[in-house]
N, C-alpha and C. Protein backbone atom coordinates (compact mmCIF):
# COMPACT_ATOMS: atom_id res chain seq x y z
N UNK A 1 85.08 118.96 78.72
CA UNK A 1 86.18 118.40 77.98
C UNK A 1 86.57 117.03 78.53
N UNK A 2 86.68 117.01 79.64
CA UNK A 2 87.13 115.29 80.79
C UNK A 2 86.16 114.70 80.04
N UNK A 3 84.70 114.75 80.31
CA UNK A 3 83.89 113.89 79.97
C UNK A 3 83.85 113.61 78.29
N UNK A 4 84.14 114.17 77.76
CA UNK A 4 83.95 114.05 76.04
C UNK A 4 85.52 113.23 75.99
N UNK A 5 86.47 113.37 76.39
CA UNK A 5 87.95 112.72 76.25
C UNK A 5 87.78 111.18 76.92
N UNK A 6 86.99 111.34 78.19
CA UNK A 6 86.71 109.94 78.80
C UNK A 6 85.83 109.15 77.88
N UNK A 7 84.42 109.87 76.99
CA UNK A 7 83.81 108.70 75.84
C UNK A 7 84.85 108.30 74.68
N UNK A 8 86.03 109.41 74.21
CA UNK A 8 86.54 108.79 73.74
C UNK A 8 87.24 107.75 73.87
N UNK A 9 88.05 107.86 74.61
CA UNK A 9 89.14 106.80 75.14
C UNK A 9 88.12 105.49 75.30
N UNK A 10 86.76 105.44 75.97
CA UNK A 10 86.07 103.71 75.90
C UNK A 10 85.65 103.65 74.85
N UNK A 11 85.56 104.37 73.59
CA UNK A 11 85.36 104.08 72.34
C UNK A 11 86.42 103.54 71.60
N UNK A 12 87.57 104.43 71.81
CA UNK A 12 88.76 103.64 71.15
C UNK A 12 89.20 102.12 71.54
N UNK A 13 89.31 101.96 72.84
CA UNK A 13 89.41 100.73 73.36
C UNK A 13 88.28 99.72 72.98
N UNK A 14 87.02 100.20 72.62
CA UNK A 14 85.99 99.27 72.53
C UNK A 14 86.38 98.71 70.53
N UNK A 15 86.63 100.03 70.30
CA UNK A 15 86.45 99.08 68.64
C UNK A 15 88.22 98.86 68.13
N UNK A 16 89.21 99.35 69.03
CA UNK A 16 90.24 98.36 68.56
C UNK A 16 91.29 97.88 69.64
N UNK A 17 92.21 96.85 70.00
CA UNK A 17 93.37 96.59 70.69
C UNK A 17 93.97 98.03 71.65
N UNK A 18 94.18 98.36 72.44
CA UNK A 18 95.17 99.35 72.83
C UNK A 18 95.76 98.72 74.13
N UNK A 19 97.06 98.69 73.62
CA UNK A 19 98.03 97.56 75.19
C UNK A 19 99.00 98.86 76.03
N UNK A 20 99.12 100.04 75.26
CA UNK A 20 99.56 101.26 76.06
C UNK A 20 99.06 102.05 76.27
N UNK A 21 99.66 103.33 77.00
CA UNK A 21 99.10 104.79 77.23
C UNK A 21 99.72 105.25 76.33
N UNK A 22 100.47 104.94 75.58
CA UNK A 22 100.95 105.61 74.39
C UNK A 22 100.91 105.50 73.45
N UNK A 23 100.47 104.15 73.19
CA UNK A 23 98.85 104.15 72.08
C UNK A 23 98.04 104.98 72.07
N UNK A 24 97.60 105.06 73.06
CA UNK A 24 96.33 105.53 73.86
C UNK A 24 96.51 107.16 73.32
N UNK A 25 97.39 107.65 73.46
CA UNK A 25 97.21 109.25 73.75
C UNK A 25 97.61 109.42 72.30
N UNK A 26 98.32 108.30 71.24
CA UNK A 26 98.20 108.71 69.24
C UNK A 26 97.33 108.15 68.93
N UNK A 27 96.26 108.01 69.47
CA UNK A 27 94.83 107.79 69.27
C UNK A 27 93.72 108.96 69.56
N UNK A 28 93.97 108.96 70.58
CA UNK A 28 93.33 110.63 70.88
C UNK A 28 93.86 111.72 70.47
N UNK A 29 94.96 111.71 69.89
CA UNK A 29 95.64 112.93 69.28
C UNK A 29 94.68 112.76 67.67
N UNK A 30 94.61 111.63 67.58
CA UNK A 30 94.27 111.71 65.99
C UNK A 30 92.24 112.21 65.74
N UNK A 31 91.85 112.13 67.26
CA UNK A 31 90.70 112.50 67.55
C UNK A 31 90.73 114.18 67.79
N UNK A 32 91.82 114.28 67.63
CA UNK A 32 92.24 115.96 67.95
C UNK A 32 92.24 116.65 69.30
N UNK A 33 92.38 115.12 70.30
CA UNK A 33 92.55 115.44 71.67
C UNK A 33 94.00 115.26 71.96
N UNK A 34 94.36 116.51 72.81
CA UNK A 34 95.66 116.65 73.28
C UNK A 34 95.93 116.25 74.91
N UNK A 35 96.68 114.84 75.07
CA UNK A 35 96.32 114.88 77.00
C UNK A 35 97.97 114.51 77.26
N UNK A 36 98.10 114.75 78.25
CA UNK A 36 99.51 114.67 79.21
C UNK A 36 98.83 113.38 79.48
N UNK A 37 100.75 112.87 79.74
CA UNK A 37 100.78 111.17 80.34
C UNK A 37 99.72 110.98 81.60
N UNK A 38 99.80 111.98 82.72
CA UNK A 38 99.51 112.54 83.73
C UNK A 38 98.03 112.31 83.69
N UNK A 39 97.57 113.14 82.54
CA UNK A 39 96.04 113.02 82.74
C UNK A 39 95.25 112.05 82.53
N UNK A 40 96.22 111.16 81.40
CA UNK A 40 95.70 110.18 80.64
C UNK A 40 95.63 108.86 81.70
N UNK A 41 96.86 108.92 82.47
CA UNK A 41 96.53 108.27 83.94
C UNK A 41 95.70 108.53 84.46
N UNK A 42 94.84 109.56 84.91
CA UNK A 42 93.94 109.51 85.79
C UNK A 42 93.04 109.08 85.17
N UNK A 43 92.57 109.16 83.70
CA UNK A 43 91.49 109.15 83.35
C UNK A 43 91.41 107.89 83.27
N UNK A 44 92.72 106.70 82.82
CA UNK A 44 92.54 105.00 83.11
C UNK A 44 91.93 105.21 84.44
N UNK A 45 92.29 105.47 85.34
CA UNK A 45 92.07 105.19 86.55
C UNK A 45 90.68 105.45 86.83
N UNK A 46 90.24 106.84 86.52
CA UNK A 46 88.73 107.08 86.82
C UNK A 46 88.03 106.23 86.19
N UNK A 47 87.99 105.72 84.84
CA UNK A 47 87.32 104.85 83.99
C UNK A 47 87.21 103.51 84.72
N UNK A 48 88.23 103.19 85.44
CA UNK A 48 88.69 101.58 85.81
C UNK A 48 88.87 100.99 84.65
N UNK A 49 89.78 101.45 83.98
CA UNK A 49 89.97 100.71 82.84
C UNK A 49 91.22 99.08 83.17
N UNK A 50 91.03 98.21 82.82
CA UNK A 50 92.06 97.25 83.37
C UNK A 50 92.60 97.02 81.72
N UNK A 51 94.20 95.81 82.44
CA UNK A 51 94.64 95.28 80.81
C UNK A 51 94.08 93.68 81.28
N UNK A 52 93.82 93.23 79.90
CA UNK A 52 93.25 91.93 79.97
C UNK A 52 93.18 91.42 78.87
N UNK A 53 92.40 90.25 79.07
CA UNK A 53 92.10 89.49 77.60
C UNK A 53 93.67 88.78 76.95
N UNK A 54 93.50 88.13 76.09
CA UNK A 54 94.13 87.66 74.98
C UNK A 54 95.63 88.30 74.57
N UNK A 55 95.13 89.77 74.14
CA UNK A 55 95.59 90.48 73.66
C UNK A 55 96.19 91.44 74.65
N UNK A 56 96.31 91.77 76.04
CA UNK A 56 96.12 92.64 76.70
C UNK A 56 96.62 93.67 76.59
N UNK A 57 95.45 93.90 76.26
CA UNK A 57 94.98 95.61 75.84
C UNK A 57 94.18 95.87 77.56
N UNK A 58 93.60 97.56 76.91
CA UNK A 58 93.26 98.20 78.23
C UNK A 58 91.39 97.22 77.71
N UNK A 59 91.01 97.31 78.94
CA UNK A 59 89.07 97.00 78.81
C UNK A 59 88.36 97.81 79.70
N UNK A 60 87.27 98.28 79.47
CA UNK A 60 86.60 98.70 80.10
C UNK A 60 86.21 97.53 81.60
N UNK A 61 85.92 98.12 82.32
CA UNK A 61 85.59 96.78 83.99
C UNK A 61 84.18 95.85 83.43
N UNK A 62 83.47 97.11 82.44
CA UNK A 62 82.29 95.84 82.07
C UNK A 62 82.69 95.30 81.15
N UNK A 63 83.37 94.96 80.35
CA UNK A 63 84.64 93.96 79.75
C UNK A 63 85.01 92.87 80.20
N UNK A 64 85.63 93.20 81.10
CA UNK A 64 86.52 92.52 82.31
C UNK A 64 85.34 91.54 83.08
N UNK A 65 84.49 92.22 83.39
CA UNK A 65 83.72 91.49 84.50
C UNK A 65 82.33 92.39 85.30
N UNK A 66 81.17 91.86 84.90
CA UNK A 66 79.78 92.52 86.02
C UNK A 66 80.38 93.19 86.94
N UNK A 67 81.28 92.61 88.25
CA UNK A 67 81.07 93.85 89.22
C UNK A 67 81.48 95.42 88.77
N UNK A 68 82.48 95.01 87.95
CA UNK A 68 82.99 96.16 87.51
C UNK A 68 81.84 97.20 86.53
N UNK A 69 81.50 96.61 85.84
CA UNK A 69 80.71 97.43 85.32
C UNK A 69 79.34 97.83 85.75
N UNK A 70 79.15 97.07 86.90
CA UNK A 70 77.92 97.87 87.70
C UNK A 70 78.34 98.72 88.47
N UNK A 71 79.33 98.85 89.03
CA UNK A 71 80.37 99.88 89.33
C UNK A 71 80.46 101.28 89.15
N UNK A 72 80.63 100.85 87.37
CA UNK A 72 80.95 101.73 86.66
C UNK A 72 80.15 102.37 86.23
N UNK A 73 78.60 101.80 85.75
CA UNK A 73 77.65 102.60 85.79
C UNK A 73 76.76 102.97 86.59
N UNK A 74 77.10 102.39 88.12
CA UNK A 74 76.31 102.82 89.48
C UNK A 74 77.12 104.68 89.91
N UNK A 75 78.44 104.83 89.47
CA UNK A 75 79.20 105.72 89.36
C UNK A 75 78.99 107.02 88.80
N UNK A 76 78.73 106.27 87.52
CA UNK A 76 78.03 107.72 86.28
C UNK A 76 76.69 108.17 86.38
N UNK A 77 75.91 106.64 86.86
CA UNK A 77 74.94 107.93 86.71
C UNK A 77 74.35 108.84 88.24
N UNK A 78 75.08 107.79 89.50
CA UNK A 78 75.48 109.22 90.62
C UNK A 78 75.91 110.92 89.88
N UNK A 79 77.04 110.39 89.30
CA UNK A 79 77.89 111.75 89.04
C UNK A 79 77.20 112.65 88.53
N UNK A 80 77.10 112.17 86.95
CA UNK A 80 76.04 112.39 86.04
C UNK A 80 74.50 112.64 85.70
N UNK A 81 73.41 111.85 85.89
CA UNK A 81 72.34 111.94 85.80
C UNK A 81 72.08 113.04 86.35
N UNK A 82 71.17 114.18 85.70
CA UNK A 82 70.48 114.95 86.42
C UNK A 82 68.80 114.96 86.62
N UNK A 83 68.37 114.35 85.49
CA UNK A 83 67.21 114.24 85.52
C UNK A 83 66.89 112.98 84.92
N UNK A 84 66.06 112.28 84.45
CA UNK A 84 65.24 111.25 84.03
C UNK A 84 63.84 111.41 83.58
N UNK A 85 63.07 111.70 82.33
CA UNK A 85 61.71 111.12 82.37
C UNK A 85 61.49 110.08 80.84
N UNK A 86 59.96 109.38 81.05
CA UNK A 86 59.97 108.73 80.63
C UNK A 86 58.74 108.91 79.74
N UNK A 87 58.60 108.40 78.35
CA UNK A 87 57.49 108.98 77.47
C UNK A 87 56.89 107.78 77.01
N UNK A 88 56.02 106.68 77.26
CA UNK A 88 55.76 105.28 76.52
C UNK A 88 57.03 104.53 76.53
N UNK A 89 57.79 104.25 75.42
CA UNK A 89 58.81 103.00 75.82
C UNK A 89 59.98 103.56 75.58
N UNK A 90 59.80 105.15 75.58
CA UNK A 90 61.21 105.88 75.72
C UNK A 90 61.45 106.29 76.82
N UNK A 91 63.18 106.55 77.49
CA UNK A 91 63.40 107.33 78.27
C UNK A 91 64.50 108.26 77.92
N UNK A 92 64.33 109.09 78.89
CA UNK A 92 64.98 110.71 78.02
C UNK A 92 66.15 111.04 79.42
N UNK A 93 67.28 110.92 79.26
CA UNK A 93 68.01 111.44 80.30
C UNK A 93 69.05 112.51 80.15
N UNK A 94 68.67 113.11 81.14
CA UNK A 94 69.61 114.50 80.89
C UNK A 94 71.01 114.26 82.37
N UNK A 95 72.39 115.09 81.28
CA UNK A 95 73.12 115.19 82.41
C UNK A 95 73.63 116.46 81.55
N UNK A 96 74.80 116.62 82.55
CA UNK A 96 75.74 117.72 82.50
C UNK A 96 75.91 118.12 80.71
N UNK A 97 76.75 119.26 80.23
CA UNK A 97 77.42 119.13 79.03
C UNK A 97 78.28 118.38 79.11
N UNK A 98 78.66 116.88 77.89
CA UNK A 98 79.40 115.98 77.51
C UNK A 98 79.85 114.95 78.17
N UNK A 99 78.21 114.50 78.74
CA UNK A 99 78.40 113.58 79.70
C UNK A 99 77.25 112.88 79.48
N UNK A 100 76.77 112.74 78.14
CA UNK A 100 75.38 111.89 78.08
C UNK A 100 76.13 110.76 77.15
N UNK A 101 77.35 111.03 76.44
CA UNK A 101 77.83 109.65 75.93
C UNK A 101 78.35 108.36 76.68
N UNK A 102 79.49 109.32 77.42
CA UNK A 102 80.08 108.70 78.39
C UNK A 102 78.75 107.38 78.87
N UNK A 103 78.29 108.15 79.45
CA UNK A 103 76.92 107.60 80.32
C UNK A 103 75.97 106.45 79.17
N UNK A 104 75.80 106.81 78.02
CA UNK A 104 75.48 105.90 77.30
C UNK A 104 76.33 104.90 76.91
N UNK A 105 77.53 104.79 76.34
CA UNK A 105 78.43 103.69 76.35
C UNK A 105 77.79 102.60 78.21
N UNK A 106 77.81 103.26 78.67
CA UNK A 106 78.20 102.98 80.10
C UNK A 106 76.56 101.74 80.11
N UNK A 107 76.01 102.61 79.78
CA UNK A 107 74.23 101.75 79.91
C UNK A 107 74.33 100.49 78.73
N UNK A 108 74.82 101.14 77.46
CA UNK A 108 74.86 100.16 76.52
C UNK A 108 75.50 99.06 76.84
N UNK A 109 76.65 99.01 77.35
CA UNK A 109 77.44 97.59 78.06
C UNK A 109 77.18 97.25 78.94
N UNK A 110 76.26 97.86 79.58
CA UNK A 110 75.80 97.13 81.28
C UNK A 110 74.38 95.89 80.16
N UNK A 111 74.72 95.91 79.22
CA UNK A 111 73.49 95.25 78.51
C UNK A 111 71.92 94.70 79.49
N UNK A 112 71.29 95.60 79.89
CA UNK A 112 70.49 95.40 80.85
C UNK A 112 69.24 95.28 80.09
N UNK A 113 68.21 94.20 80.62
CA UNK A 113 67.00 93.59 79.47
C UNK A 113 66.05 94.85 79.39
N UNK A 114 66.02 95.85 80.32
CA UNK A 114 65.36 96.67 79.95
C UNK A 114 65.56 97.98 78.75
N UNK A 115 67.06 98.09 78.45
CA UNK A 115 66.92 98.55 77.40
C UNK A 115 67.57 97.81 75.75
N UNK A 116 66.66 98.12 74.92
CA UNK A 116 66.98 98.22 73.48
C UNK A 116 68.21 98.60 73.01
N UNK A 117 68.83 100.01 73.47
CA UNK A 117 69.59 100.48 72.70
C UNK A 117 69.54 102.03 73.38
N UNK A 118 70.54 103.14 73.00
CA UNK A 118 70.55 104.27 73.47
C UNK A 118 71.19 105.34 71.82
N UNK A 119 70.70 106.40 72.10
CA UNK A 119 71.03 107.43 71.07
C UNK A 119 71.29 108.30 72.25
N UNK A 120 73.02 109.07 71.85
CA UNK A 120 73.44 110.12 72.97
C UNK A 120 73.84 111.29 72.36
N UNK A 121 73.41 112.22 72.64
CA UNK A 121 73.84 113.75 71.98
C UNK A 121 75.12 114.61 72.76
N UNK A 122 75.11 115.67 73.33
CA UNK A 122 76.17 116.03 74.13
C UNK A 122 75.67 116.01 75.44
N UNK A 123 74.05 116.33 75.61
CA UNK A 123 73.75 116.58 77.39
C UNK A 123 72.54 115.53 77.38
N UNK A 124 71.89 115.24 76.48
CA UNK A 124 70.68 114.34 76.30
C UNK A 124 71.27 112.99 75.42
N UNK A 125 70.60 111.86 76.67
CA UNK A 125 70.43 110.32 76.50
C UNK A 125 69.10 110.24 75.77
N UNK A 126 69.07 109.52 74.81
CA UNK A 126 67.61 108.28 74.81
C UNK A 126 67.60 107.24 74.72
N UNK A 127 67.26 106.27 75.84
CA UNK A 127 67.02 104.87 76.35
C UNK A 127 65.75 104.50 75.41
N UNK A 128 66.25 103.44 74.50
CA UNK A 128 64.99 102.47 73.68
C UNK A 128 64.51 101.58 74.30
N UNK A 129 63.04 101.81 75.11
CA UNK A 129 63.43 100.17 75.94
C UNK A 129 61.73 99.59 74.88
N UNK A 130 62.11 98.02 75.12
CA UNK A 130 61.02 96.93 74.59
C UNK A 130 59.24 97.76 74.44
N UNK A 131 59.26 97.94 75.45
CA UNK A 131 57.51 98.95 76.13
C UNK A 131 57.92 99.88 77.00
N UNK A 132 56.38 99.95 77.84
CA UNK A 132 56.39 100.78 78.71
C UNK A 132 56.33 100.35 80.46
N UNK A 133 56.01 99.35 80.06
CA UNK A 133 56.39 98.68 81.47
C UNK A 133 57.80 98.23 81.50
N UNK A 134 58.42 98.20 80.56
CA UNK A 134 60.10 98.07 81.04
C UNK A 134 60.69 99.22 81.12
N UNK A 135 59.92 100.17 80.31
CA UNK A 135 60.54 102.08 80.69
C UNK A 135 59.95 102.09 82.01
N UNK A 136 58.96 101.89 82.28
CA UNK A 136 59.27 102.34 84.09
C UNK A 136 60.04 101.63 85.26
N UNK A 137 60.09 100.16 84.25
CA UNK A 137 61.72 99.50 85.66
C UNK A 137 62.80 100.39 85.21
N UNK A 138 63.15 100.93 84.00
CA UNK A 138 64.00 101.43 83.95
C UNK A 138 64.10 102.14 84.66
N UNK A 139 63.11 103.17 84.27
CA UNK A 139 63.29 104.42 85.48
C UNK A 139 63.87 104.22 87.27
N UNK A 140 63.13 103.91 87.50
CA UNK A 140 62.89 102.76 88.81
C UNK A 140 64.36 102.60 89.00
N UNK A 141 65.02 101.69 88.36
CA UNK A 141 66.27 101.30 87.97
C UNK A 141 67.57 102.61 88.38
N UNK A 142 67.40 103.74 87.28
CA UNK A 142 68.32 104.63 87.22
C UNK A 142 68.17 105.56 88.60
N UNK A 143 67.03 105.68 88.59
CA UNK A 143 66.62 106.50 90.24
C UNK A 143 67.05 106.05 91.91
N UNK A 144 67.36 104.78 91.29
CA UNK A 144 67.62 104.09 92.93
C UNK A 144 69.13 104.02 92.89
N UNK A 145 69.74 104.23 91.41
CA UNK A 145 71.27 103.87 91.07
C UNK A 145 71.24 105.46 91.53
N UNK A 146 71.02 106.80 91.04
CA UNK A 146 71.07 107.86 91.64
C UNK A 146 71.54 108.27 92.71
N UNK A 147 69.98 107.61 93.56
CA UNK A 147 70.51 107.59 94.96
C UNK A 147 71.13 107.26 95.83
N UNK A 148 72.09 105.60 95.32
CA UNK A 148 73.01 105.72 95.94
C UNK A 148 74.39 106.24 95.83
């Protein structure tokens, strides 16, 4: 449930303005998620979500700025990733239940040249990358982010 409430919340922020937590939580209510002020704090917090921009609204850290979002996805896919393989110029990543979006938002904005694009289900990622020699930096890539 955390992890499916956490893709929402960087989805909402990604496709419109949100300058409160109380935006924030009649937004996720209308997603049919129910969260306390309480939780909805932690979950800014776990996200690193900052206010910024123009408009300041909340942003994701890869928004805001690279360190942050290498951060942020050096983070997830510690937490997250459980496995990795790779098929020609696909890669296939598995994590937990409702934690392969999260984790895809997360790859998709790290806009990294090795991948294309990602399709995320509830426990399974697929990484589109160019070939197959950029699916194995990928790999390469997510495995060393793993380990640290």
């Amino acid at each position: 449930m955390k992890a499916r409430r956490q893709s929402v919340i960087l989805d909402v922020i990604q496709r419109e303005p949100v300058r409160s937590q109380e935006q924030l939580r009649r937004r996720l209510r209308a997603a049919s998620i129910t969260v306390t002020q309480a939780t909805l704090s932690r979950d800014i917090r776990e996200l690193g979500l900052v206010k910024g921009g123009a408009a300041g609204a909340y942003q994701a850290p890869a928004q805001a700025g690279a360190n942050g979002q290498a951060a942020t996805l050096s983070r997830l896919v510690g937490a997250y990733l459980m496995r990795v393989d790779r098929v020609q110029q696909l890669v296939l990543l598995r994590t937990g239940p409702g934690q392969a979006q999260l984790l895809g938002v997360a790859l998709d904005t790290a806009r990294w040249p090795e991948v294309v694009g990602t399709i995320a289900g509830d426990d399974t990622l697929l990484a589109i990358t160019p070939d197959a020699r950029r699916a194995r930096a990928l790999v390469k890539r997510l495995e060393e982010l793993a380990r640290s």
